[in-house]
PDB file of N, CA and C in Angstrom:
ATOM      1  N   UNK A   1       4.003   8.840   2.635  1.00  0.00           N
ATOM      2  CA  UNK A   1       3.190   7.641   2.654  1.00  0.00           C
ATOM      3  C   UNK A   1       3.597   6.679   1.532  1.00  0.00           C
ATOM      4  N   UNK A   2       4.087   7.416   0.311  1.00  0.00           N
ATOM      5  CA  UNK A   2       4.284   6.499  -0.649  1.00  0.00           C
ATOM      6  C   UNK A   2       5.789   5.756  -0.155  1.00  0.00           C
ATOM      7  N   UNK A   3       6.390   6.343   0.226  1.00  0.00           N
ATOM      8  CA  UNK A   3       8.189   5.187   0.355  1.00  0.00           C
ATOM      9  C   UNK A   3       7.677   4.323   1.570  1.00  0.00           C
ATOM     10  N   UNK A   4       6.757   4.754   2.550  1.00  0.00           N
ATOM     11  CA  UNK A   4       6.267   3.586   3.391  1.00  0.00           C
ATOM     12  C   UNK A   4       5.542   2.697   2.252  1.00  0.00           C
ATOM     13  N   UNK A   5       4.764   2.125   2.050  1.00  0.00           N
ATOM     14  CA  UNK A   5       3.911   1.590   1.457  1.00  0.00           C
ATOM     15  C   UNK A   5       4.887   0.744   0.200  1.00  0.00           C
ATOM     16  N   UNK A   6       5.835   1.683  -0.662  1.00  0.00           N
ATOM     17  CA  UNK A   6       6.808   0.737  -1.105  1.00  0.00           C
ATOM     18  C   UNK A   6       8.121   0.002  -0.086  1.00  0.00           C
ATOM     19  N   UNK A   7       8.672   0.177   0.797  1.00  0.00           N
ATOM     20  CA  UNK A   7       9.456  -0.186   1.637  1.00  0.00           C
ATOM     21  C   UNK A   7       8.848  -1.711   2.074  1.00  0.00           C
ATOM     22  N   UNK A   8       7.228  -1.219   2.153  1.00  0.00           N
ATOM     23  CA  UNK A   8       6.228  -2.877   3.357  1.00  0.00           C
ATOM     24  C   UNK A   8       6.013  -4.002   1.947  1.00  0.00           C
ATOM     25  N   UNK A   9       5.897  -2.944   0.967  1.00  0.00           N
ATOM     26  CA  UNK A   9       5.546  -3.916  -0.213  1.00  0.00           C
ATOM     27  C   UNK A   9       6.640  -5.192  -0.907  1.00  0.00           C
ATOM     28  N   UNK A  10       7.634  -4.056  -1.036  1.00  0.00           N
ATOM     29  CA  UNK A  10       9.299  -4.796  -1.475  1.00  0.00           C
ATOM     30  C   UNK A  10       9.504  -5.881  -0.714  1.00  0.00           C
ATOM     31  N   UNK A  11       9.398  -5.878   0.815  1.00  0.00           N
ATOM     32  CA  UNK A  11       9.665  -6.572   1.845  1.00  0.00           C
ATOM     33  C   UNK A  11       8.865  -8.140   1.941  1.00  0.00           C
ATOM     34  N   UNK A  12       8.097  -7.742   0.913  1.00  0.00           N
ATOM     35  CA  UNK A  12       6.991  -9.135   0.679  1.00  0.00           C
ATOM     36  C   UNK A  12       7.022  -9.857  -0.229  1.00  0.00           C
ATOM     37  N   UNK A  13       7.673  -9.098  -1.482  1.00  0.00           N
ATOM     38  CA  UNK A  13       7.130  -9.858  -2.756  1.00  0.00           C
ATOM     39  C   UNK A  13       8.236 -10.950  -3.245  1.00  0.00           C
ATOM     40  N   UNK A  14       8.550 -11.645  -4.115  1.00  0.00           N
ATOM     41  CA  UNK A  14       9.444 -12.102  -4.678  1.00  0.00           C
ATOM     42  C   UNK A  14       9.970 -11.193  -5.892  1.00  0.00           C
ATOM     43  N   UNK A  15       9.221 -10.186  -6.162  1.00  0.00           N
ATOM     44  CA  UNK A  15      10.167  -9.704  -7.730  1.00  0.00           C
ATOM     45  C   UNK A  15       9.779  -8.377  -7.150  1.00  0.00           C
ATOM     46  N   UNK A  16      10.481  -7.762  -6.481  1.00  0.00           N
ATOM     47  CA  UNK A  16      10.513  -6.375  -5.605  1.00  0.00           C
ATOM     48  C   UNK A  16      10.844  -5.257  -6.547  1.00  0.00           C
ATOM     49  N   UNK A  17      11.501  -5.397  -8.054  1.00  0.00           N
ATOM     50  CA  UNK A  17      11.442  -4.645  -8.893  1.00  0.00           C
ATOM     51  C   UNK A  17      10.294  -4.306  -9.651  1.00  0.00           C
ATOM     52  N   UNK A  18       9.523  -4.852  -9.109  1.00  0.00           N
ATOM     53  CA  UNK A  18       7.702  -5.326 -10.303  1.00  0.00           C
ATOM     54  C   UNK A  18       6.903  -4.090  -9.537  1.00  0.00           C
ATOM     55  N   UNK A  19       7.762  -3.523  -8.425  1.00  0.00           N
ATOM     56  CA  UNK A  19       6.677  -3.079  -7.210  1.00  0.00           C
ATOM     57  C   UNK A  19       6.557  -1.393  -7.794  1.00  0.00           C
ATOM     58  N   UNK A  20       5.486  -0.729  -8.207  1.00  0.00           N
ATOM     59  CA  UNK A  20       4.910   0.294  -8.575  1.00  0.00           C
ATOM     60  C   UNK A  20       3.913   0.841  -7.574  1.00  0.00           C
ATOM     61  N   UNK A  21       4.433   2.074  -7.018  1.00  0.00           N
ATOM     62  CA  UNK A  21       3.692   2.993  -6.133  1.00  0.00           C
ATOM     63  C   UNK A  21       3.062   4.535  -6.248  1.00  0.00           C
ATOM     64  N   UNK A  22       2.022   4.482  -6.728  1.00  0.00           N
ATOM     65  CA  UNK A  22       1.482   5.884  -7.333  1.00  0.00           C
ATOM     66  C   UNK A  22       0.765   6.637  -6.135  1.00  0.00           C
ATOM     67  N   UNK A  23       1.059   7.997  -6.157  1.00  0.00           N
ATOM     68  CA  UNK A  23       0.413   8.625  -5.110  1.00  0.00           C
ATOM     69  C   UNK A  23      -0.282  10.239  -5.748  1.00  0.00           C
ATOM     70  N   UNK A  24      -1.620   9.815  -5.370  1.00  0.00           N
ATOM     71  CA  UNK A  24      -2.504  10.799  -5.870  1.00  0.00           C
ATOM     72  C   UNK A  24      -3.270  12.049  -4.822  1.00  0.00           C
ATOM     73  N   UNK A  25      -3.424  12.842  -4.889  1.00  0.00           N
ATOM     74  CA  UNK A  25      -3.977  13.786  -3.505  1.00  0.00           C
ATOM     75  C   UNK A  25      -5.090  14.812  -4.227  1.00  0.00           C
ATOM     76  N   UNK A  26      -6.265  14.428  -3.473  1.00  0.00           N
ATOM     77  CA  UNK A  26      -7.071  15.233  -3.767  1.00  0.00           C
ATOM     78  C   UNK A  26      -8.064  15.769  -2.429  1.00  0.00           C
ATOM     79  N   UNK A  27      -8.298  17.212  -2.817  1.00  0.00           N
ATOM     80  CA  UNK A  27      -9.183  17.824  -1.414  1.00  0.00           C
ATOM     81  C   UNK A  27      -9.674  16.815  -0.657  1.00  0.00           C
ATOM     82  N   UNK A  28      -9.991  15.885  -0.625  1.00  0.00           N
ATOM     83  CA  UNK A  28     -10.362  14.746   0.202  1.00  0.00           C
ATOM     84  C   UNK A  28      -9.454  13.227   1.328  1.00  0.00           C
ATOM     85  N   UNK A  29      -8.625  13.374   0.225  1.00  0.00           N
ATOM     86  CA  UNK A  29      -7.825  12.331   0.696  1.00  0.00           C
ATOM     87  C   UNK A  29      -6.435  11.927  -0.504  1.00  0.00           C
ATOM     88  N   UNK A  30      -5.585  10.957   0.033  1.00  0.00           N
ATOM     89  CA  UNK A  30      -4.392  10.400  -0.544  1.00  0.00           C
ATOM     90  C   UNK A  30      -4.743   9.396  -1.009  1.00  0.00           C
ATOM     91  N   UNK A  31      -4.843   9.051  -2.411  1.00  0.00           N
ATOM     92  CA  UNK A  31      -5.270   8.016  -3.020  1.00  0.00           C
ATOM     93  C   UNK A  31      -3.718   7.212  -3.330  1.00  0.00           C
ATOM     94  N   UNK A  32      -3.408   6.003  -2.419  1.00  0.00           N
ATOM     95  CA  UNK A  32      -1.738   5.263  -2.612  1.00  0.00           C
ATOM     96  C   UNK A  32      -2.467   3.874  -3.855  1.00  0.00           C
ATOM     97  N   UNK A  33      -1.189   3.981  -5.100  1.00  0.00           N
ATOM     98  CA  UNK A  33      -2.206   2.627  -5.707  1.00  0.00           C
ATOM     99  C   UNK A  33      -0.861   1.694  -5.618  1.00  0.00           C
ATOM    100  N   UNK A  34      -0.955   0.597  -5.202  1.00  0.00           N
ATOM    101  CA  UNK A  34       0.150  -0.437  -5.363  1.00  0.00           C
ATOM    102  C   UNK A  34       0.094  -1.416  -6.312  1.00  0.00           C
ATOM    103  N   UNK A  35       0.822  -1.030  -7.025  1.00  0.00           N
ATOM    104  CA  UNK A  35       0.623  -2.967  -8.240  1.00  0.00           C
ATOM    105  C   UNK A  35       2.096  -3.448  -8.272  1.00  0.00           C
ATOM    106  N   UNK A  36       1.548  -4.682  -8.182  1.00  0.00           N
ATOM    107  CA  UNK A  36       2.853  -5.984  -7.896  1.00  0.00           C
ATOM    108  C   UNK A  36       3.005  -6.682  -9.225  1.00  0.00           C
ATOM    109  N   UNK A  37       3.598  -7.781  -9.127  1.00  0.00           N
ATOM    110  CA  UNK A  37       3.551  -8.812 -10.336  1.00  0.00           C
ATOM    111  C   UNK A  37       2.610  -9.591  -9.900  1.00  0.00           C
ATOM    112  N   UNK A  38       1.769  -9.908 -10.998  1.00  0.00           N
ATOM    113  CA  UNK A  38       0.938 -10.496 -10.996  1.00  0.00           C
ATOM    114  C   UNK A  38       0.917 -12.306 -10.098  1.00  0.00           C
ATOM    115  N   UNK A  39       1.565 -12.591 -10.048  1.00  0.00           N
ATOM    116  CA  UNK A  39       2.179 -13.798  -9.213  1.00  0.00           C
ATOM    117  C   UNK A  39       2.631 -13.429  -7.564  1.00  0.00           C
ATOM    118  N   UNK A  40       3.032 -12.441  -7.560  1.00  0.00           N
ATOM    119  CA  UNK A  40       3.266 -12.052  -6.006  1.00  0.00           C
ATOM    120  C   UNK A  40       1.699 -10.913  -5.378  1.00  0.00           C
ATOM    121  N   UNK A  41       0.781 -10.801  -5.813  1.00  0.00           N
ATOM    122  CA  UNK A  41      -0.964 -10.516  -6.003  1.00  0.00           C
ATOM    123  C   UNK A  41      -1.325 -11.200  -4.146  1.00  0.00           C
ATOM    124  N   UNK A  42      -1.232 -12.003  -4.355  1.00  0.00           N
ATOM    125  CA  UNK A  42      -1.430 -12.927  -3.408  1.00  0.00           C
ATOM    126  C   UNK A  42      -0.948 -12.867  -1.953  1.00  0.00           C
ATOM    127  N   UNK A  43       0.699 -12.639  -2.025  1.00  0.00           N
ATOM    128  CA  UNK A  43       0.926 -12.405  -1.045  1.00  0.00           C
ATOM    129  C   UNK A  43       1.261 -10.866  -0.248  1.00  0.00           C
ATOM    130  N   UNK A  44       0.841  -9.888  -1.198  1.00  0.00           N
ATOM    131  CA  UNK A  44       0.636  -8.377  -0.613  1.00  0.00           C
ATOM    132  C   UNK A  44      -0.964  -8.610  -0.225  1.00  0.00           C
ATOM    133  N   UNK A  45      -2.088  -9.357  -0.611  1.00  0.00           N
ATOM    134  CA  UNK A  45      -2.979  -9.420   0.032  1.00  0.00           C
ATOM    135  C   UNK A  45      -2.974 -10.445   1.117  1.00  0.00           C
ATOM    136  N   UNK A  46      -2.723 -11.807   1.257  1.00  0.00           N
ATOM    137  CA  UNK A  46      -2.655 -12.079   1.894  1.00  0.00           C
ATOM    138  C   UNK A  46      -4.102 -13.318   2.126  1.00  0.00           C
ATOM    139  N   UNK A  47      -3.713 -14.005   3.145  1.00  0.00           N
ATOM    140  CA  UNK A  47      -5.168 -15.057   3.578  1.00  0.00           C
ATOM    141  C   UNK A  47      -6.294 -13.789   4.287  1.00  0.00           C
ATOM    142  N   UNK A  48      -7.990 -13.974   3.496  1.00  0.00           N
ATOM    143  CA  UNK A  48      -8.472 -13.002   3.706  1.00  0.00           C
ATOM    144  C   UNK A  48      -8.335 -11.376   3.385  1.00  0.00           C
ATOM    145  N   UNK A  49      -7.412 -11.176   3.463  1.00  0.00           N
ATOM    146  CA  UNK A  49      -6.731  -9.923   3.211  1.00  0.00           C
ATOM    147  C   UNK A  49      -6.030  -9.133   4.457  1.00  0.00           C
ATOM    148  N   UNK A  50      -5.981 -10.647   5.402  1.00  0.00           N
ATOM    149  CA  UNK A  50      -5.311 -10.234   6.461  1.00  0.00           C
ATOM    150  C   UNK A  50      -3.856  -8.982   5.892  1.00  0.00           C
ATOM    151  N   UNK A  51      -2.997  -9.173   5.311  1.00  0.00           N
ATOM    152  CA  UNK A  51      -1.919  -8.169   5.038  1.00  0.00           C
ATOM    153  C   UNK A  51      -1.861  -7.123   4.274  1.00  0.00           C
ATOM    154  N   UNK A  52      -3.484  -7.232   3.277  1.00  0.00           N
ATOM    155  CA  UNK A  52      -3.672  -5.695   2.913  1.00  0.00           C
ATOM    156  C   UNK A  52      -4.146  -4.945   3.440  1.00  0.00           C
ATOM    157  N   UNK A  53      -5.017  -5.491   4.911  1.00  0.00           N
ATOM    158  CA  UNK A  53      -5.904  -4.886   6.070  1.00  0.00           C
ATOM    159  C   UNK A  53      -4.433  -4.397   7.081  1.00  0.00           C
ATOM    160  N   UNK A  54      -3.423  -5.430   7.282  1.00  0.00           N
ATOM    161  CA  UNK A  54      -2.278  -4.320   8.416  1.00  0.00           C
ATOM    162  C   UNK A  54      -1.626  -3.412   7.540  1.00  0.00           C
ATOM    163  N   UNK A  55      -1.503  -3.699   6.124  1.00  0.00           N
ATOM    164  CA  UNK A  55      -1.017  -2.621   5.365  1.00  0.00           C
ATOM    165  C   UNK A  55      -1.399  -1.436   5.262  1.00  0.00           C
ATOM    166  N   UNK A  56      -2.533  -1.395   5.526  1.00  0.00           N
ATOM    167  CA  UNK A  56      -3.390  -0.166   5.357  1.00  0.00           C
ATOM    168  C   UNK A  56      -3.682   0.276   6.707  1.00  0.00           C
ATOM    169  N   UNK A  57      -3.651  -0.266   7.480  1.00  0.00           N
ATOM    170  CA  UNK A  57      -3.881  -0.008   9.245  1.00  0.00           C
ATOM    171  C   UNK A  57      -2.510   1.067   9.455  1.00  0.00           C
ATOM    172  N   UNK A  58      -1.558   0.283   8.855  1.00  0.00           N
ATOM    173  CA  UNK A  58      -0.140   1.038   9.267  1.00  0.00           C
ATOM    174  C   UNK A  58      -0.202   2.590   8.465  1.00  0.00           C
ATOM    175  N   UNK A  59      -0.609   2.496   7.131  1.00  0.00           N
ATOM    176  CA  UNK A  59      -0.418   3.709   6.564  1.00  0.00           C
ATOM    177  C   UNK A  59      -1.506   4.741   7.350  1.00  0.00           C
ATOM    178  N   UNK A  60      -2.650   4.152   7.676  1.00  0.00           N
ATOM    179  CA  UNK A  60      -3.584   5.058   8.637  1.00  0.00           C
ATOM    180  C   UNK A  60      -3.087   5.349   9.616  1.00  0.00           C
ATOM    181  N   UNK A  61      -1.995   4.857  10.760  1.00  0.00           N
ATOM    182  CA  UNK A  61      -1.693   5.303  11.727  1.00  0.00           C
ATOM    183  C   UNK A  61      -0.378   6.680  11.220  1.00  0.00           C
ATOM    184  N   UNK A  62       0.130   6.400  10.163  1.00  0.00           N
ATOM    185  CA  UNK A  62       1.488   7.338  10.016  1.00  0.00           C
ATOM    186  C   UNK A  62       0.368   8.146   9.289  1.00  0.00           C
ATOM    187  N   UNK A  63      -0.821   8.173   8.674  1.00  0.00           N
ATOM    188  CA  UNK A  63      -1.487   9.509   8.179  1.00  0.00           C
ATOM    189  C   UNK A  63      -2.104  10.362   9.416  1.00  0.00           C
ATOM    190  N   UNK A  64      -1.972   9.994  10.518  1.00  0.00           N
ATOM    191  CA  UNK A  64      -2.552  10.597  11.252  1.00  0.00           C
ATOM    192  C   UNK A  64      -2.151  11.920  11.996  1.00  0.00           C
ATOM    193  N   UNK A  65      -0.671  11.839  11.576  1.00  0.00           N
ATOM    194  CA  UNK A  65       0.385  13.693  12.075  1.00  0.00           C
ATOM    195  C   UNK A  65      -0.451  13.972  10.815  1.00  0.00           C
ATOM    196  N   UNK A  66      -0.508  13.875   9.780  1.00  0.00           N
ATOM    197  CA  UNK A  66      -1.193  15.120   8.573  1.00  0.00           C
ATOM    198  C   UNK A  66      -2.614  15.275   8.484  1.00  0.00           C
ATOM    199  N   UNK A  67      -3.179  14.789   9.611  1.00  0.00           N
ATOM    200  CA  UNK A  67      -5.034  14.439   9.865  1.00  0.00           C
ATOM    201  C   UNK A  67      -5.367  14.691   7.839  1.00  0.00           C
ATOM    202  N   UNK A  68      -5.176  13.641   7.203  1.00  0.00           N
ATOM    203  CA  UNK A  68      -5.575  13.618   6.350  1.00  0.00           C
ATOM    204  C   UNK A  68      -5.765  11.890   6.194  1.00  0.00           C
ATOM    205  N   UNK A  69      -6.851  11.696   5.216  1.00  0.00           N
ATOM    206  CA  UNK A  69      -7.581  10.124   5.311  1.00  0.00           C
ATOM    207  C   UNK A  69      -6.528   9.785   3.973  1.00  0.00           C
ATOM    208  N   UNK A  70      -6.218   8.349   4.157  1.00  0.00           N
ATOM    209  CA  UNK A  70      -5.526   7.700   3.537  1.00  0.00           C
ATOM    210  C   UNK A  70      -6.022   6.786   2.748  1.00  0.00           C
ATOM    211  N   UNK A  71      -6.037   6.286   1.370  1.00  0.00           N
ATOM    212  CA  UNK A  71      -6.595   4.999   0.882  1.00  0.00           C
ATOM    213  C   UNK A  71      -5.661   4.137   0.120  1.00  0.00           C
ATOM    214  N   UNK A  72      -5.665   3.187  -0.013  1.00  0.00           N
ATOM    215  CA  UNK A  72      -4.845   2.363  -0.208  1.00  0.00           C
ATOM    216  C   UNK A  72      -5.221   1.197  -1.452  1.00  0.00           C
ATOM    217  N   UNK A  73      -4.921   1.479  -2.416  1.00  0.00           N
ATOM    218  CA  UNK A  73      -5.900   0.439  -3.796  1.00  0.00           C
ATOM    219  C   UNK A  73      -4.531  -0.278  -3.941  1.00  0.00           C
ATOM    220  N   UNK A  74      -4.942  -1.922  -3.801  1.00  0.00           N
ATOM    221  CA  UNK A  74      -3.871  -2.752  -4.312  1.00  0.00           C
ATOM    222  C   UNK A  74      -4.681  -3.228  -5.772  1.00  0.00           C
ATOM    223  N   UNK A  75      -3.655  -3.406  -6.589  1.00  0.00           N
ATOM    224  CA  UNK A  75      -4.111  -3.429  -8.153  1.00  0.00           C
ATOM    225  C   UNK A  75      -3.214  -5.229  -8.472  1.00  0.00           C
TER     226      UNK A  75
END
């Protein structure tokens, strides 16, 4: 989940080296945290949050072979 989530992220930002992907797992779920540069913020979320909502749609559909719940914190 984490090289997805950096792969969709890189693909967006302007400073694709800024892009930091932490992946945490606990009895409950996969905690993914993404932080960008502070200037590219904007466009990993998106108008509304239209693109942190398909971002996270997508990682929910590829969590679904490991029936484990996915979360997704953009920082």
């Amino acid at each position: 989940m984490k090289e997805l989530v950096e792969v969709i992220a890189r693909a967006l930002v302007d400073f694709p080296d800024e892009v930091v992907v932490t992946e945490t797992e606990n009895e409950k779920a996969i905690v993914i945290e993404l932080k960008v540069a502070s200037s590219d913020t904007g466009k990993v979320i998106g108008k509304n949050g239209r693109i942190a909502k398909s971002i996270r749609s997508v990682v929910k559909a590829a969590a679904t072979k490991d029936d484990k719940k996915v979360i997704v914190e953009i920082q």
